[in-house]
Protein backbone atom coordinates (compact mmCIF):
# COMPACT_ATOMS: atom_id res chain seq x y z
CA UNK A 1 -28.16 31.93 8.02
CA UNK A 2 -27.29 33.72 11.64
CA UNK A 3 -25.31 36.85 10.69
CA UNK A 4 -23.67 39.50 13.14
CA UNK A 5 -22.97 42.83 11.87
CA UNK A 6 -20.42 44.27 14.07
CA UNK A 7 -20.45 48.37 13.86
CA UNK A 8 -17.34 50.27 15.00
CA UNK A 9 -17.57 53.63 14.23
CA UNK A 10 -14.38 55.56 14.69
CA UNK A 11 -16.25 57.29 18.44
CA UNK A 12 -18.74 56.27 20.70
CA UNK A 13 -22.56 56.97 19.22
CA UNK A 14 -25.37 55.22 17.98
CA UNK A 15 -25.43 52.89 14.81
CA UNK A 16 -24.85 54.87 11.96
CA UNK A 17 -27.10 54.84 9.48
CA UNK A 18 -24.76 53.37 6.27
CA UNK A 19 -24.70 50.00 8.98
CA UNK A 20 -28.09 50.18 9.44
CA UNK A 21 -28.34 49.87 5.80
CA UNK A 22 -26.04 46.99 5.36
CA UNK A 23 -28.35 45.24 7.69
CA UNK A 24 -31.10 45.81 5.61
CA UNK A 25 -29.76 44.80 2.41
CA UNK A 26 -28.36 41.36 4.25
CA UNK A 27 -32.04 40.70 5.77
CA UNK A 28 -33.69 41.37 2.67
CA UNK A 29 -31.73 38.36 1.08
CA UNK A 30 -33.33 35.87 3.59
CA UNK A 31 -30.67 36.08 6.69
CA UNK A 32 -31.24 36.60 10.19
CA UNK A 33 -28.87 39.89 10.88
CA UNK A 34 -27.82 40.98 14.35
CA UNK A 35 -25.86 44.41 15.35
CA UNK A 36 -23.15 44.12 18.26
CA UNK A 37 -21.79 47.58 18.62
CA UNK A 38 -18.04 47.56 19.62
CA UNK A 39 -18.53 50.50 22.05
CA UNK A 40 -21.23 49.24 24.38
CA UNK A 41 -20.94 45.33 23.36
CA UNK A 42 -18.37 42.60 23.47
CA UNK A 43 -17.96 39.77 20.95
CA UNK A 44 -18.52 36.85 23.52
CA UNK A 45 -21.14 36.03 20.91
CA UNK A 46 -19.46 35.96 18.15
CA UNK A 47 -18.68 32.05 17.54
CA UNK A 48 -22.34 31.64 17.83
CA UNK A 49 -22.66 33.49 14.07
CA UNK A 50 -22.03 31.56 10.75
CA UNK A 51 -21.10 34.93 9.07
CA UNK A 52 -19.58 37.96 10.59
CA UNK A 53 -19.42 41.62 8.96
CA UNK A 54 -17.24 44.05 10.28
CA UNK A 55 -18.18 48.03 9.26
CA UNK A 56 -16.02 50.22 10.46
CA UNK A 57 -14.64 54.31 10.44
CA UNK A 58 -11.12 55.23 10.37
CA UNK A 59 -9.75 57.21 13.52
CA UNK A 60 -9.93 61.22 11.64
CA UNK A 61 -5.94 61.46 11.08
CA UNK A 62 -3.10 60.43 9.79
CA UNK A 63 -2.28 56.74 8.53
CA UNK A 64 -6.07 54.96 8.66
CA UNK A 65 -5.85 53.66 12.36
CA UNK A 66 -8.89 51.94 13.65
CA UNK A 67 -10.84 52.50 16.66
CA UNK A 68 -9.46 50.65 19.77
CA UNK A 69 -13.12 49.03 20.51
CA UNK A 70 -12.21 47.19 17.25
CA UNK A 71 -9.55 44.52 19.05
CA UNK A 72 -11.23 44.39 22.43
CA UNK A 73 -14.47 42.95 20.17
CA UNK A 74 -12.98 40.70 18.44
CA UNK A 75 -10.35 39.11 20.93
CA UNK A 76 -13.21 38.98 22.97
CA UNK A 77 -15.12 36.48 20.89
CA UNK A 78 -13.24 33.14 21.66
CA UNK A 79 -13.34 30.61 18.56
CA UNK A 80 -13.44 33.06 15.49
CA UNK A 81 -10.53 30.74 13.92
CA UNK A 82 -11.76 30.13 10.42
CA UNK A 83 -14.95 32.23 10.69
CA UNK A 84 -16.06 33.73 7.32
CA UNK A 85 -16.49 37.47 7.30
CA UNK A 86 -16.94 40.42 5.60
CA UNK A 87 -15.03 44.09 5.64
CA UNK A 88 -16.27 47.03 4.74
CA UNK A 89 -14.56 50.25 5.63
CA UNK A 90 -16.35 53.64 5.65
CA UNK A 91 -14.94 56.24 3.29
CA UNK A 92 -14.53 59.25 5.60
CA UNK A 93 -12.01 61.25 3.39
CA UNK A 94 -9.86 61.46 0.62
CA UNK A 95 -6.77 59.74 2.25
CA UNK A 96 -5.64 56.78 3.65
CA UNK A 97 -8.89 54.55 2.71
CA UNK A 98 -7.00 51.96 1.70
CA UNK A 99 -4.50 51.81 4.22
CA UNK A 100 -7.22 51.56 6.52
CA UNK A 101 -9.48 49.15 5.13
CA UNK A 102 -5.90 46.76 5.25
CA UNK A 103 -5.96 47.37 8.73
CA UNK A 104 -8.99 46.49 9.27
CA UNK A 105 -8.45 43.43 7.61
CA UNK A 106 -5.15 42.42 8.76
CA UNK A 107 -6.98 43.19 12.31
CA UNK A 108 -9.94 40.51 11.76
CA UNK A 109 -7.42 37.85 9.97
CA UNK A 110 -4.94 37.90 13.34
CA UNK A 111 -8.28 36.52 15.06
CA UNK A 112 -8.05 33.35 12.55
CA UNK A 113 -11.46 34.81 10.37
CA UNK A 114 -11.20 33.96 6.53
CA UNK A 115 -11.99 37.28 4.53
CA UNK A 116 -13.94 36.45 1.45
CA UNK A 117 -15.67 39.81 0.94
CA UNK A 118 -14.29 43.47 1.33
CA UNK A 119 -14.95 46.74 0.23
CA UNK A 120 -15.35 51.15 0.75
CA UNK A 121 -18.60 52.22 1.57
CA UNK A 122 -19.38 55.76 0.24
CA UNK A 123 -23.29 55.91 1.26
CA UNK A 124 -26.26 54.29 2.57
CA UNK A 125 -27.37 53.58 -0.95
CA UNK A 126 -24.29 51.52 -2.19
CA UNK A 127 -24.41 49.98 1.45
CA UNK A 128 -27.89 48.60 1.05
CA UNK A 129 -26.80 47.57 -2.43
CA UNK A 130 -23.85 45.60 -1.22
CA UNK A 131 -25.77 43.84 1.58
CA UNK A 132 -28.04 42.10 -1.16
CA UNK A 133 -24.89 41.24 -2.90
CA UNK A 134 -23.25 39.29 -0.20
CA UNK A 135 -23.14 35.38 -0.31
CA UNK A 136 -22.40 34.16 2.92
C-alpha cells in the first residue's frame, strides 16, 4: 500500500527524527512510505496515496494552534474527500495536547479525509512502535 507521511513541524527544519521513525515502523509492516514536508512541499500529490499520516508540532503557546504550512498542504491536494488517514500530534509540553491534536484533526476532516487512527507521540520509540501498529 502507497502511504504519504506528511511532517509539519511547528517551524521550518528538517524531518524530525520521531517522523522519521513513524516511517520506519510503517515500512517495516510491508508499505511503501513517502515524506512530503509541509514547509518545502505541497500536497498536489496527495490523492495519488491510499493512506495519508499527518505528524505534526503545536505552534509553542497558548491554545495548541497548528503551523500555517498545515492548511496550505492539505487544501493543496485536490480530491482528499474520503481519504483514510492518520493523526498523530507531537507532545511538546504539558498543556494544550489535546486541544491541539483536535485541531489537527478537525483541520484534516474539513478536507473530506476519514480519521480512523489518532494519537500523542512522546518519543521516537513509541513512534516506531505505533507505525507497526497501523492498519491502513
Amino acid at each position: 500500500m502507497r502511504v504519504a507521511v506528511v511532517s509539519v513541524p511547528h517551524r521550518r527544519m528538517e524531518v524530525p527524527e520521531y517522523v522519521k521513525a513513524l516511517v520506519k515502523g510503517v515500512e517495516s509492516m510491508g508499505h511503501r512510505v513517502e515524506i512530503i514536508d509541509a514547509w518545502t512541499q505541497d500536497g498536489f500529490r496527495l490523492p495519488s496515496f491510499e493512506y495519508v499520516i499527518v505528524c505534526a508540532e503545536a505552534i509553542k503557546g497558548w491554545g495548541g494552534k497548528m503551523p500555517l504550512s498545515l492548511p496550505k498542504v492539505l487544501t493543496s491536494g485536490p480530491g482528499l474527500v474520503g481519504k483514510r488517514g492518520a493523526a498523530f500530534i507531537k507532545k511538546t509540553g504539558p498543556l494544550f495536547t489535546q486541544r491541539s491534536l483536535a485541531n489537527l484533526m478537525k483541520a484534516m476532516e474539513k478536507e473530506g479525509m476519514r480519521i480512523n487512527w489518532s494519537d500523542i507521540l512522546l518519543n521516537t520509540a513509541q513512534a516506531e512502535a505505533m507505525g507497526k501498529r497501523i492498519t491502513p
